[in-house]
N, C-alpha and C. Protein backbone atom coordinates (compact mmCIF):
# COMPACT_ATOMS: atom_id res chain seq x y z
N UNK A 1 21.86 90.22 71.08
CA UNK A 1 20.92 90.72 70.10
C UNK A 1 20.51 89.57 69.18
N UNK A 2 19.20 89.22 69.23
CA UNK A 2 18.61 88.01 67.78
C UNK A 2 18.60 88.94 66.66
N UNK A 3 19.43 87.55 65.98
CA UNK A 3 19.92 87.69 64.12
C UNK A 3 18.85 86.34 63.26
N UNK A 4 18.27 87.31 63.06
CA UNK A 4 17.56 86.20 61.77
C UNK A 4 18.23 85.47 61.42
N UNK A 5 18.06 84.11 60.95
CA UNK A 5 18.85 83.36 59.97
C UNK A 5 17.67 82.63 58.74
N UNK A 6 18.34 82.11 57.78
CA UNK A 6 17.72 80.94 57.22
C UNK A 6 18.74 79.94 57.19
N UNK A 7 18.13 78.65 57.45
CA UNK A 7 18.67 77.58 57.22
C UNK A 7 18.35 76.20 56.60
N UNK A 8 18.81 75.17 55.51
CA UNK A 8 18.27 74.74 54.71
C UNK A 8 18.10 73.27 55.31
N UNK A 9 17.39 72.08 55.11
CA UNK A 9 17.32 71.13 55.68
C UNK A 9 15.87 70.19 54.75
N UNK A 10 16.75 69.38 54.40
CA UNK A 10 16.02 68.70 53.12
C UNK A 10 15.22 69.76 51.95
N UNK A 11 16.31 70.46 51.66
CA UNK A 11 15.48 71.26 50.64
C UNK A 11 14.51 71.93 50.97
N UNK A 12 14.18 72.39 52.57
CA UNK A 12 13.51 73.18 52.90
C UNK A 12 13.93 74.34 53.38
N UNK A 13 13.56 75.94 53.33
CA UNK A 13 14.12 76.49 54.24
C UNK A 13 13.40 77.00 55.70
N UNK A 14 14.01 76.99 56.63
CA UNK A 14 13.42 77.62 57.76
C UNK A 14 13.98 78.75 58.19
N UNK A 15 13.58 79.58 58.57
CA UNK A 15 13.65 80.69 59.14
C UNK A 15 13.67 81.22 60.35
N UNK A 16 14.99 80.92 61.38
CA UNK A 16 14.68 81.06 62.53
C UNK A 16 16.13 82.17 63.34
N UNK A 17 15.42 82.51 64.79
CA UNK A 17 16.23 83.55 65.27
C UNK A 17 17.35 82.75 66.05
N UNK A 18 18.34 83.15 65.49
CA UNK A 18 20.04 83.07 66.74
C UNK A 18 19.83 84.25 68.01
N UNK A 19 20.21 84.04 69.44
CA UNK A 19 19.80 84.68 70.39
C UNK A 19 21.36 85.38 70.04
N UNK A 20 22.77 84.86 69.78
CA UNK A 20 24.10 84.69 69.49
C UNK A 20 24.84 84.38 68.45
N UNK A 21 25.85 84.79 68.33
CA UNK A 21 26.62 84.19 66.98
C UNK A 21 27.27 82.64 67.55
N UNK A 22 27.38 82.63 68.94
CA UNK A 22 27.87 81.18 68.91
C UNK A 22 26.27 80.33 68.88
N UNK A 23 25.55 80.25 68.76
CA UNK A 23 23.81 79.88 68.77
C UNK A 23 23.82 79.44 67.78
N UNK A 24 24.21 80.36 66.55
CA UNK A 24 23.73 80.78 65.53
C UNK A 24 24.92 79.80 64.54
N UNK A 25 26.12 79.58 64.87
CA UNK A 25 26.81 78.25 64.59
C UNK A 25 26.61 77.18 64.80
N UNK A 26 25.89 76.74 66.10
CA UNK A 26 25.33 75.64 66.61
C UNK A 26 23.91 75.61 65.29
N UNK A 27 23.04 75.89 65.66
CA UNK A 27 22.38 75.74 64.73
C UNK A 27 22.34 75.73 63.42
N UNK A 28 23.61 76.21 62.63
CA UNK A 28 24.06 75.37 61.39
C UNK A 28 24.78 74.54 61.40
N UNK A 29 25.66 74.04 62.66
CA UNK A 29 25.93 73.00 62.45
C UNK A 29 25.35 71.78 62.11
N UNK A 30 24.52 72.21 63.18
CA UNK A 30 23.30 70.93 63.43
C UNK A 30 22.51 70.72 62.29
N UNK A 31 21.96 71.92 61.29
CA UNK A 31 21.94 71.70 60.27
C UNK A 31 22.61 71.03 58.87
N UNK A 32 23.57 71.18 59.05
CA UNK A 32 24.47 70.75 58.17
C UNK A 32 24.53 69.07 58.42
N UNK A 33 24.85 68.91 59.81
CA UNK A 33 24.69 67.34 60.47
C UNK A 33 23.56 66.77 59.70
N UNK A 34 22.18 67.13 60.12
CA UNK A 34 21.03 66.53 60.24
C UNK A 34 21.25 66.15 58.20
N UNK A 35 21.38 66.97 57.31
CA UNK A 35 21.52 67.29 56.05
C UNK A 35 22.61 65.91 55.63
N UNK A 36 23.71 65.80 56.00
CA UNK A 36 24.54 65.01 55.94
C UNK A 36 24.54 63.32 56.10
N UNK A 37 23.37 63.56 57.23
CA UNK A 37 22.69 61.96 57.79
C UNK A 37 21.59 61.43 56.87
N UNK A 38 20.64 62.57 56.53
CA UNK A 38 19.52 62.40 55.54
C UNK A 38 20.44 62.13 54.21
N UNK A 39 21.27 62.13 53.72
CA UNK A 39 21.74 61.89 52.40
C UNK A 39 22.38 60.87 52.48
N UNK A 40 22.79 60.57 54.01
CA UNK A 40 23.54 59.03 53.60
C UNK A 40 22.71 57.68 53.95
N UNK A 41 21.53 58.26 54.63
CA UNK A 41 19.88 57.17 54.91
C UNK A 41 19.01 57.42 53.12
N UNK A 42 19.15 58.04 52.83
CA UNK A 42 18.34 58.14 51.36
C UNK A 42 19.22 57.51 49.80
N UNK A 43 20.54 57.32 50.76
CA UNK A 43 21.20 56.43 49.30
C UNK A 43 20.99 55.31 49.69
N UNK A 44 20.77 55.01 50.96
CA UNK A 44 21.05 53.39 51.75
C UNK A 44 19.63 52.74 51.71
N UNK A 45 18.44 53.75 51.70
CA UNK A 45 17.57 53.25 51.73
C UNK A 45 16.28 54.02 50.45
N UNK A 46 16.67 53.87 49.31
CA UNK A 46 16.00 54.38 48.00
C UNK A 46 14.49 54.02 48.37
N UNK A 47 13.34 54.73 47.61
CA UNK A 47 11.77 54.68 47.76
C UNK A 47 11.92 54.89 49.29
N UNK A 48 11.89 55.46 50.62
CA UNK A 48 12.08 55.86 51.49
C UNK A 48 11.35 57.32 51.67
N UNK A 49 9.83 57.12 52.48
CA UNK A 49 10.02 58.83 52.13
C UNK A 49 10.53 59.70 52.71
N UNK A 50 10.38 60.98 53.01
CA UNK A 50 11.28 62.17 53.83
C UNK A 50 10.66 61.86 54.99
N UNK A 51 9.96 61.43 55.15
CA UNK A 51 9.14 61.22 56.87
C UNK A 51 9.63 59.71 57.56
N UNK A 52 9.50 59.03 56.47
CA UNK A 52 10.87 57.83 57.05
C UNK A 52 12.01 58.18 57.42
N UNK A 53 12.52 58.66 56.50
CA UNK A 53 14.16 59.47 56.86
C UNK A 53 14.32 60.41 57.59
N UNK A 54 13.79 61.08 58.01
CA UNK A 54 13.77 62.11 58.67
C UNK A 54 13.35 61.41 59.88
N UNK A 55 12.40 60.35 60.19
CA UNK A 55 12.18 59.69 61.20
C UNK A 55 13.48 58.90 61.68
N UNK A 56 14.10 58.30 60.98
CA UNK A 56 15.40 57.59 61.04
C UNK A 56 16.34 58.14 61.85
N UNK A 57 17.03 59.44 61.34
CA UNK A 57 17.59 60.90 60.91
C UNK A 57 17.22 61.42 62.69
N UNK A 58 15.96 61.15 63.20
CA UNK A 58 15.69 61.83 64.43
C UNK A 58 16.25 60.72 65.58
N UNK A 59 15.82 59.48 65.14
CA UNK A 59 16.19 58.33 66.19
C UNK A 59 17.42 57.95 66.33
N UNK A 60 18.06 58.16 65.46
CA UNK A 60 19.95 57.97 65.54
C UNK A 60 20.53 59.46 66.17
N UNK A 61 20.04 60.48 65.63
CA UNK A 61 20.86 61.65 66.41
C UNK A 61 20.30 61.67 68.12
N UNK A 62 18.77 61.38 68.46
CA UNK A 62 18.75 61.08 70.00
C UNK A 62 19.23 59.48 70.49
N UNK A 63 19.78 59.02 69.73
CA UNK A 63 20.20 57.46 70.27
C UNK A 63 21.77 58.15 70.85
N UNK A 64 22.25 58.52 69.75
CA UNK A 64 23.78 59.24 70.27
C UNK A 64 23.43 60.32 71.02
N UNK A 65 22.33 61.39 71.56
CA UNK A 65 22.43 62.12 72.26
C UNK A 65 22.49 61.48 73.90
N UNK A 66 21.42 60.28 73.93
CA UNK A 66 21.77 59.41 74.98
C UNK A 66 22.85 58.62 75.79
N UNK A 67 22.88 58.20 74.50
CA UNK A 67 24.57 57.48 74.71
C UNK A 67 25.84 58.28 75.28
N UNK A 68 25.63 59.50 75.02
CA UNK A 68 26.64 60.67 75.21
C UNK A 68 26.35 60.79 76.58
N UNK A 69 25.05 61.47 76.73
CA UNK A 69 24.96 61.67 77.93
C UNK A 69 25.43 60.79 78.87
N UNK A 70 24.57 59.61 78.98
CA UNK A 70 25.29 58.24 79.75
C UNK A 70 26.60 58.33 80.18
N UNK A 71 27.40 58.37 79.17
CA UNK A 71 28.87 58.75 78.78
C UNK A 71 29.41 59.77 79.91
N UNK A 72 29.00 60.70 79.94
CA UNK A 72 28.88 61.97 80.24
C UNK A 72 29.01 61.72 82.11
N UNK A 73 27.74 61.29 81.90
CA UNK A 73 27.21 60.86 83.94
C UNK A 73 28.39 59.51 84.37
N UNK A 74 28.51 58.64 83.42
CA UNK A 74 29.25 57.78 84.30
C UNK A 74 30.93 58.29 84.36
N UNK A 75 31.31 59.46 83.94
CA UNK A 75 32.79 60.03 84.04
C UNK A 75 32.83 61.05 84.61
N UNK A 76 31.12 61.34 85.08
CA UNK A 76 31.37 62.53 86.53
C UNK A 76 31.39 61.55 87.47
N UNK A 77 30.24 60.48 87.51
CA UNK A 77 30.41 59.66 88.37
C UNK A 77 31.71 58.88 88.82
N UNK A 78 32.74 58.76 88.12
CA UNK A 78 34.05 58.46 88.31
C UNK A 78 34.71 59.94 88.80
N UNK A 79 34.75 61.01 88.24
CA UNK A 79 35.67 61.85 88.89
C UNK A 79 35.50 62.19 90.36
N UNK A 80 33.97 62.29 90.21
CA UNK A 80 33.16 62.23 92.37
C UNK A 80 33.86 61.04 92.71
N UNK A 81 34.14 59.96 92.23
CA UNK A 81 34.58 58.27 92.95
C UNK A 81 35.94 59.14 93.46
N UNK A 82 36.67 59.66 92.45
CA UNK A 82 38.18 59.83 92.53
C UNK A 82 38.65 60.95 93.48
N UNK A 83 37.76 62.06 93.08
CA UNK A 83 37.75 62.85 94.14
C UNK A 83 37.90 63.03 95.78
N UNK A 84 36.37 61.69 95.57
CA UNK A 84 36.21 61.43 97.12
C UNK A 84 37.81 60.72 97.59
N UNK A 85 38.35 59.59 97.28
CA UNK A 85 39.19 58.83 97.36
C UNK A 85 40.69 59.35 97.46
N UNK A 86 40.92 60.89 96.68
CA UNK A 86 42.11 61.41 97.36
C UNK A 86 41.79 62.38 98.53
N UNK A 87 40.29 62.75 98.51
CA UNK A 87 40.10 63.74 99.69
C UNK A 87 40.50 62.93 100.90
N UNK A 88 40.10 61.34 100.90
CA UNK A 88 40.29 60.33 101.78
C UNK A 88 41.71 60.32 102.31
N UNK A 89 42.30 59.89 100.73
CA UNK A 89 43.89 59.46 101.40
C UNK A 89 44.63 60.85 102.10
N UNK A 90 44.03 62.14 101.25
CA UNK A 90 44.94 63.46 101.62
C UNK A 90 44.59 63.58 103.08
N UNK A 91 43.52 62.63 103.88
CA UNK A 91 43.00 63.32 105.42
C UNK A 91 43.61 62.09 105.92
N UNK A 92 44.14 61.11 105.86
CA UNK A 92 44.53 59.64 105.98
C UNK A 92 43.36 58.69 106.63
N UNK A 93 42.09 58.82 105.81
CA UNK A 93 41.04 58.23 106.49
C UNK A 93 40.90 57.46 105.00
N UNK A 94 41.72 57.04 104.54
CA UNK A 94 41.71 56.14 103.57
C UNK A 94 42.14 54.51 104.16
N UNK A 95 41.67 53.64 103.14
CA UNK A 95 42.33 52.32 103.67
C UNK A 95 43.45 52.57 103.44
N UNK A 96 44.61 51.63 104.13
CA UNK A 96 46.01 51.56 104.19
C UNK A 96 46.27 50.11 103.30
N UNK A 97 47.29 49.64 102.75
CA UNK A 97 47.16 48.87 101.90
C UNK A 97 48.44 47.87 102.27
């Protein structure tokens, strides 16, 4: 069932629907995040406007969404390496050493 929410983000509020209550945590988290980053780019960088920062604020949270991911693919890509490699030795069509 969607639950209205409001949620605040640079002193703005928005008004948007949770499909879930776990949704509906995610999306204040992320709020709270985004809120947290903008206050520590607006002490670091004073006369800055909200469209700078908030520009900032967008390019660092998808720089780490990348990075994660990356992250992410090259440690499936290792568990498929590892996988394959005991399916190997468990059939003994592995190298012998």
């Amino acid at each position: 069932m969607d639950q209205k929410i409001s949620i605040k983000i640079a002193e703005r509020t928005f008004n948007l629907t949770a499909s879930s209550p776990q949704q509906e945590e995610v999306i204040r988290l992320a709020a709270d995040a985004i809120n947290r980053r903008l206050d520590g780019y607006t002490r670091k960088n004073p006369g800055k406007t909200l469209v700078e920062l908030m520009s900032m604020v967008a390019l660092n949270e998808c720089a780490c969404r990348i990075s994660f991911q990356r992250d992410i693919d090259a440690r499936k890509a290792e568990a498929e390496q590892l996988s394959s490699d005991l399916a190997n030795y468990l059939t003994g069509t592995g190298k012998q050493q």
